[in-house]
Protein backbone atom coordinates (compact mmCIF):
# COMPACT_ATOMS: atom_id res chain seq x y z
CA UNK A 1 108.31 118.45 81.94
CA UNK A 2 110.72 120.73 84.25
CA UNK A 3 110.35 120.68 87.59
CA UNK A 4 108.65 124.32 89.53
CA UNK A 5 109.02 125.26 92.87
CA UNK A 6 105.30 124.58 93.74
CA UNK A 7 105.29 126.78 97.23
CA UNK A 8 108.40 128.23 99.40
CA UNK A 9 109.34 126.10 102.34
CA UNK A 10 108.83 127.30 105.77
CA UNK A 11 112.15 127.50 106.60
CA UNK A 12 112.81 130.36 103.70
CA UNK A 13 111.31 134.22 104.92
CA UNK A 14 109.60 134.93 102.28
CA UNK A 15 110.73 138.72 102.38
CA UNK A 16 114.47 137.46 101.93
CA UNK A 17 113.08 135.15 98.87
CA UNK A 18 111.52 137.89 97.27
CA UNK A 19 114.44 140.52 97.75
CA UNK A 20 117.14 137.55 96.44
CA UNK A 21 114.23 137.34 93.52
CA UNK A 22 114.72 141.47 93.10
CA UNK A 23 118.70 141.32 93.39
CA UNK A 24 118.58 138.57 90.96
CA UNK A 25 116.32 141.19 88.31
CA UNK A 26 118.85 143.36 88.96
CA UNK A 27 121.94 142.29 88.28
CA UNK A 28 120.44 141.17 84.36
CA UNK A 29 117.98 141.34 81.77
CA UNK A 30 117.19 137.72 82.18
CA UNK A 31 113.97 136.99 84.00
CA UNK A 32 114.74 134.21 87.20
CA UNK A 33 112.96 130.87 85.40
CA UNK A 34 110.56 128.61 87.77
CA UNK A 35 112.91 126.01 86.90
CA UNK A 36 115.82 128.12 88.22
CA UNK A 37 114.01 129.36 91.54
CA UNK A 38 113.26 125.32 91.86
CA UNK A 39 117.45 124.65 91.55
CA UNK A 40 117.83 127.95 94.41
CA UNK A 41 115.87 125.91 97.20
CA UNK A 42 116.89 122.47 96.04
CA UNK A 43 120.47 124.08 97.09
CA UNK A 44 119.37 126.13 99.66
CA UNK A 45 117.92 122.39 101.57
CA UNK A 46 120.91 120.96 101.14
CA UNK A 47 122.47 123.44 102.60
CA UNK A 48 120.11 123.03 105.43
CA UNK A 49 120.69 119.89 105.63
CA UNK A 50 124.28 120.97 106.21
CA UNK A 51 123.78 123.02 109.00
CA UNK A 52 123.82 126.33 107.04
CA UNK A 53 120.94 129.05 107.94
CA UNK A 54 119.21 129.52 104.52
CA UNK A 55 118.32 132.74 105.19
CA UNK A 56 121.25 134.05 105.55
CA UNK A 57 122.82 132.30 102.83
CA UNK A 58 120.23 134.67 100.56
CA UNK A 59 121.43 137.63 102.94
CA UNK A 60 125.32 136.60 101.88
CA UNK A 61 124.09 135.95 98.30
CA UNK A 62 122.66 139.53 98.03
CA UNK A 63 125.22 141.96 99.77
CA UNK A 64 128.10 140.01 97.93
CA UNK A 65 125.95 140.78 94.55
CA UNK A 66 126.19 136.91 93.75
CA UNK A 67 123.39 135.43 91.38
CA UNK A 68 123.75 132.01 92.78
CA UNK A 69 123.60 130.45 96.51
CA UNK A 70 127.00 129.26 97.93
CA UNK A 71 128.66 129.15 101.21
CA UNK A 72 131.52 131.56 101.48
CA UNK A 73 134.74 130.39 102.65
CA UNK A 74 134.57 132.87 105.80
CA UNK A 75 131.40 130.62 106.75
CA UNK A 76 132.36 127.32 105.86
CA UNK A 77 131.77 125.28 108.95
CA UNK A 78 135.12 124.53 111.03
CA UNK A 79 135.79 122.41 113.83
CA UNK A 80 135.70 125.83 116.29
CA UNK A 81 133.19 127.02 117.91
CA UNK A 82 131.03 129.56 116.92
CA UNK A 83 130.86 129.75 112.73
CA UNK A 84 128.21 132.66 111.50
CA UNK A 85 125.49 130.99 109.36
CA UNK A 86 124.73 127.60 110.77
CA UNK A 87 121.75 126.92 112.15
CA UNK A 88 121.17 127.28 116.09
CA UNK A 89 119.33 123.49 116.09
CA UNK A 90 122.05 121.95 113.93
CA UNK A 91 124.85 123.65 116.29
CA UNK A 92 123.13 122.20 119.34
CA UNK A 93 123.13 118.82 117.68
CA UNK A 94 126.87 119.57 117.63
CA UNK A 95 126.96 120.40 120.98
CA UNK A 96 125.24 117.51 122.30
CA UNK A 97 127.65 114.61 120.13
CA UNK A 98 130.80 116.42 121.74
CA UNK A 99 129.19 116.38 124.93
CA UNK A 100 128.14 112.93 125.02
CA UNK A 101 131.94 111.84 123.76
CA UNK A 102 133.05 114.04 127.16
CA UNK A 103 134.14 117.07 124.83
């Protein structure tokens, strides 16, 4: 038995899901399996978990014409300030560890 993605997370738009789930149709005759969709927002949490915005990882995913989730190398987190794509409550967590070590 394969694992399905049962319901979308809150924390995915569900009109970015469904466009990724369009681009995806797009780019090849293969139809997106429930197993694969399942893989997409096992990746996408972890990139959550991360820090990353999932939403606009789909965004990235779509305008780059990629068939897979990744985090670009222009977005991969850095120890500035001020990297596109992570998420505003992970980058106050940030905030809040440099401030408490007087940063």
């Amino acid at each position: 038995m394969t694992k399905c993605l049962e319901e979308l997370p809150e924390w995915i738009d569900e009109f970015r899901w469904d466009q990724f789930k369009i681009h995806r149709k797009a780019l090849g005759p293969k139809k997106m399996t429930d197993y694969a969709e399942y893989l997409i927002v096992e990746r996408l949490r972890k990139f959550k978990e991360e820090g990353y915005d999932p939403n606009i990882l789909l965004d990235v995913a779509i305008e780059r014409g990629w068939k897979g989730i990744f985090v670009p190398h222009d977005m991969k987190k850095t120890k500035t300030r001020g990297a596109w794509g992570l998420d505003p409550d992970h980058q106050m967590q940030i905030a809040l560890e440099e401030f408490k070590k007087g940063k």
